[in-house]
Protein backbone atom coordinates (compact mmCIF):
# COMPACT_ATOMS: atom_id res chain seq x y z
CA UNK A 1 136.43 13.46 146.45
CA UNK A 2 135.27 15.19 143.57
CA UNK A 3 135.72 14.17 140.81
CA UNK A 4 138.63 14.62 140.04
CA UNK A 5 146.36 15.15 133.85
CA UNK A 6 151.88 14.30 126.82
CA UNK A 7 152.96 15.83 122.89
CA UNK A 8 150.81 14.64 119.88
CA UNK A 9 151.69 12.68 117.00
CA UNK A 10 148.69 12.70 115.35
CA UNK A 11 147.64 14.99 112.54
CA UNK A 12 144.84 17.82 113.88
CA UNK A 13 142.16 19.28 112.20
CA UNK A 14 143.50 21.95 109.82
CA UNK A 15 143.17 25.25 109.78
CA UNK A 16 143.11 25.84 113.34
CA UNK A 17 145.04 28.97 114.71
CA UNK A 18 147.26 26.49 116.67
CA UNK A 19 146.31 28.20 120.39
CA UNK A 20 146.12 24.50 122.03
CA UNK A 21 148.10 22.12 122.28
CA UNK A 22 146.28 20.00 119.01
CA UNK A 23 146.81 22.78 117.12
CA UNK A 24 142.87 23.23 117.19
CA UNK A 25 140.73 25.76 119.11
CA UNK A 26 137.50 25.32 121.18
CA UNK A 27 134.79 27.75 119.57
CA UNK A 28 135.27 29.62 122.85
CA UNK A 29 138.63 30.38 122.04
CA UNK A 30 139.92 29.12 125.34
CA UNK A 31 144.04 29.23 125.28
CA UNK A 32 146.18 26.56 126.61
CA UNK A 33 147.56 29.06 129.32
CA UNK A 34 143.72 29.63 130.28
CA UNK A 35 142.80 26.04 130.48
CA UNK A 36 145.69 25.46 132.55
CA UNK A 37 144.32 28.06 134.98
CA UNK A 38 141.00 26.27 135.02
CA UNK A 39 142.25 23.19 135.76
CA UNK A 40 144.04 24.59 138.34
CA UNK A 41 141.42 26.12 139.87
CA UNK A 42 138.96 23.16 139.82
CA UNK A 43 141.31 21.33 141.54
CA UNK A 44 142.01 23.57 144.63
CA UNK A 45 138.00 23.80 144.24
CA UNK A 46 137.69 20.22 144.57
CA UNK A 47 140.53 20.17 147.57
CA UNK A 48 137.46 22.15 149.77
CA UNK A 49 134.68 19.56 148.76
CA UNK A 50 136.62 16.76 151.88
CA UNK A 51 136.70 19.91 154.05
CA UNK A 52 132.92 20.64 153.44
CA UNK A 53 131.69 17.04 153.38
CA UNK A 54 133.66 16.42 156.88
CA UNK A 55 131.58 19.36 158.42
CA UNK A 56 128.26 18.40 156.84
CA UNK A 57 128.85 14.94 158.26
CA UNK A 58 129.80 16.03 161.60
CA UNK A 59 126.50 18.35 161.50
CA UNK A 60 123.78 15.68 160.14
CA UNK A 61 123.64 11.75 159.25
CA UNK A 62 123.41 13.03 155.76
CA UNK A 63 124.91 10.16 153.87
CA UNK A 64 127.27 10.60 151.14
CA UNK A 65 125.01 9.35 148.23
CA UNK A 66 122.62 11.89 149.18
CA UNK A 67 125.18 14.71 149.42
CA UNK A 68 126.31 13.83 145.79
CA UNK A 69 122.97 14.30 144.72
CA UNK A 70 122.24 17.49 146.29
CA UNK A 71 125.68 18.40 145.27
CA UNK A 72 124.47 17.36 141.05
CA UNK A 73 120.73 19.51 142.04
CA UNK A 74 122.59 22.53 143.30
CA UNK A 75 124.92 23.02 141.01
CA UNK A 76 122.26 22.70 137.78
CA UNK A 77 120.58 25.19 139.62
CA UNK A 78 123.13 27.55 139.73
CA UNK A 79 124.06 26.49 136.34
CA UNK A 80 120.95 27.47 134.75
CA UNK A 81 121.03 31.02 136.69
CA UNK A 82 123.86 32.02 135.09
CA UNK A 83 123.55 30.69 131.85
CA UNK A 84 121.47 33.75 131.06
CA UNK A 85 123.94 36.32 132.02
CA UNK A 86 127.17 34.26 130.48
CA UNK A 87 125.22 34.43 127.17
CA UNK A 88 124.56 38.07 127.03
CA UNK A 89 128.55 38.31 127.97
CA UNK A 90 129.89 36.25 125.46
CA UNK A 91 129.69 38.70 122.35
CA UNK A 92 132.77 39.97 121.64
CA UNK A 93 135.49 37.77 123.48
CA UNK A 94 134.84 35.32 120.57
CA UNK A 95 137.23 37.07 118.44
CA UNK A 96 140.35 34.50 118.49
CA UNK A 97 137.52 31.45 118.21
CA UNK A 98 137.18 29.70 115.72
CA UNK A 99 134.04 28.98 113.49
CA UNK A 100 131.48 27.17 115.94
CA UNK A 101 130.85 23.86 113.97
CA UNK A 102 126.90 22.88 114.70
CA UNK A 103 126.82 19.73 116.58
CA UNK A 104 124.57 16.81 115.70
CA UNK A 105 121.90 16.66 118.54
CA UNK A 106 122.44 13.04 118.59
CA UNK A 107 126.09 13.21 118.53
CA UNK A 108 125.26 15.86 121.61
CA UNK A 109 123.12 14.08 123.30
CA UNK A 110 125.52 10.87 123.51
CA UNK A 111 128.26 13.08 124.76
CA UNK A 112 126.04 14.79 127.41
CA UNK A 113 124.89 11.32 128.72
CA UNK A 114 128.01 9.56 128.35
CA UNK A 115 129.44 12.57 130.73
CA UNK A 116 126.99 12.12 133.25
CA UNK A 117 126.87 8.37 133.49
CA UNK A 118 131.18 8.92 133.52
CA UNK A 119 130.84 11.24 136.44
CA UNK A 120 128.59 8.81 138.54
CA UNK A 121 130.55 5.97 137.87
CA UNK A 122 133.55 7.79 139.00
CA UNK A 123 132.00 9.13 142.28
CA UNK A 124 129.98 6.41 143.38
CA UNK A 125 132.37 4.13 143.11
CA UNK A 126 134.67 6.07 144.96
CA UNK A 127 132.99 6.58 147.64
CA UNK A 128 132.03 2.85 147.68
CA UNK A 129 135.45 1.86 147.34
CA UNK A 130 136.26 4.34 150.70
CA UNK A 131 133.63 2.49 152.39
CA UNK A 132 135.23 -0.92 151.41
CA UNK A 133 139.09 -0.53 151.83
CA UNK A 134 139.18 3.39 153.82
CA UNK A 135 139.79 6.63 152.79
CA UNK A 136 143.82 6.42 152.15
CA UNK A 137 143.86 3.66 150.09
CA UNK A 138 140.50 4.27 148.06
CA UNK A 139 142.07 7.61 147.23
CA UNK A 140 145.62 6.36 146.31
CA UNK A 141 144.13 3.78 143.79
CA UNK A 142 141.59 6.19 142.09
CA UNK A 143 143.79 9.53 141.66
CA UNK A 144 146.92 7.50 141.20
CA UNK A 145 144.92 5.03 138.57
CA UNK A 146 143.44 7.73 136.86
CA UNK A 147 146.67 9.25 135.22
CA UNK A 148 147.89 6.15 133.83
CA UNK A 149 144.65 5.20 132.62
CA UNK A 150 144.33 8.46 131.30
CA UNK A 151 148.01 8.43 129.97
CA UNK A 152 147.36 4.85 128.25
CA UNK A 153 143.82 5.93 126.43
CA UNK A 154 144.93 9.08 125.18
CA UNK A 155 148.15 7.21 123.46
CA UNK A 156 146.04 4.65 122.04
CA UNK A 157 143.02 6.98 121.01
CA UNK A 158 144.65 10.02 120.28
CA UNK A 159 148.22 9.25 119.49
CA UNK A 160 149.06 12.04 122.87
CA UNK A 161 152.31 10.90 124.18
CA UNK A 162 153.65 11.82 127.27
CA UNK A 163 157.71 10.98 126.60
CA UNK A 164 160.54 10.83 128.97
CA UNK A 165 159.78 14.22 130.82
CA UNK A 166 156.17 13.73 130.99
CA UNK A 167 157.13 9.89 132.38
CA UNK A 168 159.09 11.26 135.07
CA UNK A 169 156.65 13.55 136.68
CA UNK A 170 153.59 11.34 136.52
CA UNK A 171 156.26 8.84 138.22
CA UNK A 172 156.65 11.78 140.72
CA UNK A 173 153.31 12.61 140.84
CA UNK A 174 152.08 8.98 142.07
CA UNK A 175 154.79 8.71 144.47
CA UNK A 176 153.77 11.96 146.10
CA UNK A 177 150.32 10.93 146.41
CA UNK A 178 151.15 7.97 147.94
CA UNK A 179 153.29 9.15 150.72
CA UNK A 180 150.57 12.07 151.17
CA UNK A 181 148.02 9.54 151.97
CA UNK A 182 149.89 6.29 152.91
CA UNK A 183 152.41 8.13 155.40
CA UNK A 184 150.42 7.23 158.36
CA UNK A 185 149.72 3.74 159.56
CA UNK A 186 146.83 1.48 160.06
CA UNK A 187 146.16 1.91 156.25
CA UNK A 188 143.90 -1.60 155.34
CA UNK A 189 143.75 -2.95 151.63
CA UNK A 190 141.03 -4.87 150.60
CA UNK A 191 140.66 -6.58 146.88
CA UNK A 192 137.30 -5.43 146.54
CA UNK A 193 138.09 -1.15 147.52
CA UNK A 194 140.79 -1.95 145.17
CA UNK A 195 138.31 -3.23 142.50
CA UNK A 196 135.66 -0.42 143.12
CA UNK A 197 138.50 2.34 143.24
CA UNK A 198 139.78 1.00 139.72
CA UNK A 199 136.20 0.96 138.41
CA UNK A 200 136.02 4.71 139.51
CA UNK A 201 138.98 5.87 138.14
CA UNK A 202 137.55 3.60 134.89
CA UNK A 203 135.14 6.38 135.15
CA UNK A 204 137.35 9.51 136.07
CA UNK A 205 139.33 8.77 132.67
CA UNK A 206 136.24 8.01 130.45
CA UNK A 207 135.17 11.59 131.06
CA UNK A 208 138.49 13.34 131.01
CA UNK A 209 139.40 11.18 127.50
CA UNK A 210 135.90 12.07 126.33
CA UNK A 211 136.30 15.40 126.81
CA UNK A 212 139.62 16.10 125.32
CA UNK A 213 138.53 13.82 122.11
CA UNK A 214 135.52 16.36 121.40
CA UNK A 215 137.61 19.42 122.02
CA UNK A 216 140.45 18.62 119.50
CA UNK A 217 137.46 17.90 117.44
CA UNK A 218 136.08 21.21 117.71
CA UNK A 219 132.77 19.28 119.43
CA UNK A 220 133.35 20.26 122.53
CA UNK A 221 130.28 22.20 123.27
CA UNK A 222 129.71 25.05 126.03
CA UNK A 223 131.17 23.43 128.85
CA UNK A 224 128.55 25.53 131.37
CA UNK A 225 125.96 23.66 129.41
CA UNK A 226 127.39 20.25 128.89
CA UNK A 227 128.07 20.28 133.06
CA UNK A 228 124.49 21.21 133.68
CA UNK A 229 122.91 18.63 131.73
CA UNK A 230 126.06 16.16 132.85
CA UNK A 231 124.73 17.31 136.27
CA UNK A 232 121.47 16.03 135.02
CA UNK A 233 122.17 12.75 134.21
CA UNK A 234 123.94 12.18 137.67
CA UNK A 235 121.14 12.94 139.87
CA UNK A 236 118.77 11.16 137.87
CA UNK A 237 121.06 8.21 138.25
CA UNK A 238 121.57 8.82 142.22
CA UNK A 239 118.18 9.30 143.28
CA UNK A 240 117.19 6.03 143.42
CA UNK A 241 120.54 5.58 145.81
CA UNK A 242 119.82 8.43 147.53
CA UNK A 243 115.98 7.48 148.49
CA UNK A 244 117.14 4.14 149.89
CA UNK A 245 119.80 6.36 151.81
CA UNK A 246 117.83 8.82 153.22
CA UNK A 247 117.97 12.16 151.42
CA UNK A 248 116.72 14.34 154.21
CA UNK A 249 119.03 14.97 157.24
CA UNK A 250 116.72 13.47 160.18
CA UNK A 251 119.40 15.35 162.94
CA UNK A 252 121.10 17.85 162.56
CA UNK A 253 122.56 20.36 165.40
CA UNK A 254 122.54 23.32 163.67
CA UNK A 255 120.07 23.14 160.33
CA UNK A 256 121.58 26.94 158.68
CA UNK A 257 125.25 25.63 158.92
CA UNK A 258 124.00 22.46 157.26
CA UNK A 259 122.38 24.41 154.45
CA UNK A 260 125.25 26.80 154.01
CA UNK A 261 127.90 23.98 153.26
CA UNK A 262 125.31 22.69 151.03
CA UNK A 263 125.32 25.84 149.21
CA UNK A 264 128.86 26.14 149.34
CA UNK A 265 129.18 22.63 148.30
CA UNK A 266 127.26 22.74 145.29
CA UNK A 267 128.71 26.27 144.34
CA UNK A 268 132.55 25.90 144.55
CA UNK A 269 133.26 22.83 144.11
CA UNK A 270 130.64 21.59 142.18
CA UNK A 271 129.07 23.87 139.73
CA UNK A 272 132.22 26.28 139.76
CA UNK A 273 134.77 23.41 139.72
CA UNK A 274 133.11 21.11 136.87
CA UNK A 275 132.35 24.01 134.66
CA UNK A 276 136.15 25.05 135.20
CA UNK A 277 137.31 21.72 134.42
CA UNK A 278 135.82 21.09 130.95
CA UNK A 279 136.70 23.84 130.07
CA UNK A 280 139.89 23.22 130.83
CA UNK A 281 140.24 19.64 129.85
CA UNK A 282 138.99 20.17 126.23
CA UNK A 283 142.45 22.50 125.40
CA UNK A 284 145.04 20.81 127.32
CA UNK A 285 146.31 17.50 126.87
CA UNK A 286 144.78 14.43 129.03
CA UNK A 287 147.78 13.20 130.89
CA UNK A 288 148.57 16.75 131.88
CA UNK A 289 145.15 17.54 132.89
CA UNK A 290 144.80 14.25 135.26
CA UNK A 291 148.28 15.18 137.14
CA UNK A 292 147.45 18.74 137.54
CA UNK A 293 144.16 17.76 138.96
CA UNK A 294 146.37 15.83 141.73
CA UNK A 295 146.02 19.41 143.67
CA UNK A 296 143.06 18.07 144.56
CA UNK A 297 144.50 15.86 147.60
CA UNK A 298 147.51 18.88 148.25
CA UNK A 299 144.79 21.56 148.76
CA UNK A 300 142.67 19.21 151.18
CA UNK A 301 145.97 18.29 153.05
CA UNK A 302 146.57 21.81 153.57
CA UNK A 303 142.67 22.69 154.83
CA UNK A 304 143.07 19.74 156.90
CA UNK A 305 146.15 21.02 158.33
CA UNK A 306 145.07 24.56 158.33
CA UNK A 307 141.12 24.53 159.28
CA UNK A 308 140.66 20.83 160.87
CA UNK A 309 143.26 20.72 162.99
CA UNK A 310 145.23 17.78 161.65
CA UNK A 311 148.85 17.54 162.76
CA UNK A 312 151.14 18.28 160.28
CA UNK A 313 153.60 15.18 159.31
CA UNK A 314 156.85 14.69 157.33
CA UNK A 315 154.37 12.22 154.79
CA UNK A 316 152.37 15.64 154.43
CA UNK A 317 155.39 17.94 153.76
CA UNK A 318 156.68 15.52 151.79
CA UNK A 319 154.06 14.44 149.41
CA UNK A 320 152.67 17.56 149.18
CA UNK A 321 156.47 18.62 147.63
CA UNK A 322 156.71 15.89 145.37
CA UNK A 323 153.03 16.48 143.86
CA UNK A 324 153.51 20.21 143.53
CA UNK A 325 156.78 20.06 141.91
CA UNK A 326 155.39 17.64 139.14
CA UNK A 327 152.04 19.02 138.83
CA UNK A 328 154.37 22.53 137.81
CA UNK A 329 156.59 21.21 135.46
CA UNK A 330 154.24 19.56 133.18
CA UNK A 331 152.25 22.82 133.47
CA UNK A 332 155.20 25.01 132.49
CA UNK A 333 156.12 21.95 129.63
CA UNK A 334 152.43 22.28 128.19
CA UNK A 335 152.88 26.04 128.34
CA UNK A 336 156.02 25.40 126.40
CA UNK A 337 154.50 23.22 123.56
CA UNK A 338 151.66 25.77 122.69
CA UNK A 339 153.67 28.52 122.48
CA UNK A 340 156.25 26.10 120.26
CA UNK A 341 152.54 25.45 118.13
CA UNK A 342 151.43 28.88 117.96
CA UNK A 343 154.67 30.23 115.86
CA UNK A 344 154.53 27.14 113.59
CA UNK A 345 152.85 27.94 109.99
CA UNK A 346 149.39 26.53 109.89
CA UNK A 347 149.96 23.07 107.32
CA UNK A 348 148.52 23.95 104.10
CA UNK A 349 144.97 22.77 102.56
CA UNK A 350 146.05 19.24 101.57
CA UNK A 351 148.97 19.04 102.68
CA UNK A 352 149.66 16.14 105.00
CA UNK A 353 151.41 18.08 107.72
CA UNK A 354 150.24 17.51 111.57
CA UNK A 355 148.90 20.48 112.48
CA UNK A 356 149.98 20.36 116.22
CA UNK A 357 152.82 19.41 118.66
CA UNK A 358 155.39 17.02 116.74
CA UNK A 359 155.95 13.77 117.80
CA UNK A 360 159.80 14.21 118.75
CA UNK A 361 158.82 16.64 121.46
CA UNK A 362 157.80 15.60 125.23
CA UNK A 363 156.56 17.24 128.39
């Protein structure tokens, strides 16, 4: 578990070139058809992160606080060797951005830390909430509370609104993910998983509401550097976890495999996967971007299926349907709506038009 998806009503910031869905653009310039991609991507990422963390656990007695933590000091260090070399790229792909807008270091600063202590929440109590109540139902609760959350806060925060369409598929969305992970038996539910996985997907939306907020508000920041310092914040907040834990592997039968999925684990999805993901989530519109991120659980079906060994069920086939087939339609309807925003005229200075999606349309 990593981690880690409606039309506005809401008037947006003027003058933007309409290239999102808010009618706003990142100073990046980052299209709605792009940050669909991303988010995409970040979520098959996050699909190999089970797959990796299976191995590493059948190769050590590394715990799983510790791997999050090497997973946060990995990918900052990654992070920070290719911020260099992204920086000396970015001159001249900024020419569809729009003005970058200096941030307020304290306005910054809460963002950054507010990420990070999001992103903990979110995966510490998952994986407490696994421990507690098992892996199917832990998983259910979080990705299939997260959308609604999500769904809820960006209606009463942002005015987003999903609408019949958009209704439907998260509706198809959650029922996919529960036969995908509830198709087997001796699934056990326990009140306090329950609780735990509801405070992590608490967490999971906090982030993904956060993030969205800043980037119709053109506040976004780099998301390369908001994940590193984000990254940051986490470890700092799971070492003390990860001392009582045991950070070290103390067995392990081969030590090079262990430190290759380490690598890989920090590099895909981690670093790769988070970076991807803000990115993503600042241009497209929160309830989409918490249902698309349900690949997560299709992809690490189909490893399981595929690399593990797992037998291959009628819940798999099935859920794995159901989540696909929403998780494309309210990618093809967001598609739709910033296309519909980019050939509306821009509202005039002072004039009290919205900027962005109207309010009759719906994914």
């Amino acid at each position: 578990m990593s981690k880690p998806t409606s039309a506005l009503s809401t008037a947006a910031p003027t003058g933007g070139s309409g290239d999102s869905a808010s009618g706003s653009v990142p100073p990046d310039g980052l299209s709605v058809g792009r940050g669909l991609l991303y988010l995409i991507v970040a979520g098959v990422a996050w699909g190999t992160a089970g797959a990796a963390a299976a191995l590493l656990y059948r190769a050590s007695d590394l715990g799983p606080i510790a791997l999050s933590f090497w997973r946060y000091v990995g990918g900052i260090v990654l992070l920070l060797a290719f911020l260099p070399l992204r920086r000396t790229a970015r001159p001249g792909r900024r020419g569809r951005a729009a003005p970058a807008v200096p941030e307020p270091r304290r306005r910054r600063v809460g963002r950054i830390v507010a990420t990070g202590l999001g992103l903990t929440l979110f995966q510490t109590a998952y994986f407490a909430a696994v421990q507690a109540t098992g892996l199917a139902v832990g998983t259910v609760v979080t990705l299939g509370a997260g959308p609604v959350l999500i769904a809820l806060g960006a209606r009463l925060t942002m005015g987003e609104r999903l609408g019949r369409g958009g209704l439907a598929a998260v509706a198809g969305a959650l029922a996919g993910l529960t036969v995908l992970y509830l198709g087997g038996d001796g699934t056990t539910v326990r009140p306090l998983g329950v609780g735990l996985a509801l405070l992590s997907a608490s967490g999971y939306a906090a982030v993904t509401l956060l993030t969205r907020w800043m980037g119709r508000n053109g506040a976004s920041g780099d998301p390369y550097s908001t994940t590193t310092w984000a990254f940051g914040v986490g470890a700092v907040c799971l070492l003390p976890l990860g001392l009582a834990e045991g950070l070290l592997p103390h067995a392990a039968e081969d030590p090079v495999r262990v430190l290759l999925l380490l690598a890989y684990t920090a590099a895909v999805p981690t670093a790769l996967a988070y970076a991807l993901y803000f990115a993503g989530a600042a241009v497209v519109r929160s309830a989409t971007a918490s249902v698309i991120m349900l690949i997560e659980p299709v992809s690490a079906a189909v490893i399981a299926v595929v690399l593990l060994g797992e037998r291959l069920t009628a819940a798999t086939v099935t859920g794995t349907a159901l989540l696909l087939t929403a998780v494309t339609g309210l990618a093809i309807a967001e598609a739709r709506l910033a296309s519909g925003a980019r050939r509306r005229p821009a509202p005039g200075a002072g004039v009290g038009g919205t900027g962005g999606v109207g309010g009759g349309a719906g994914a």
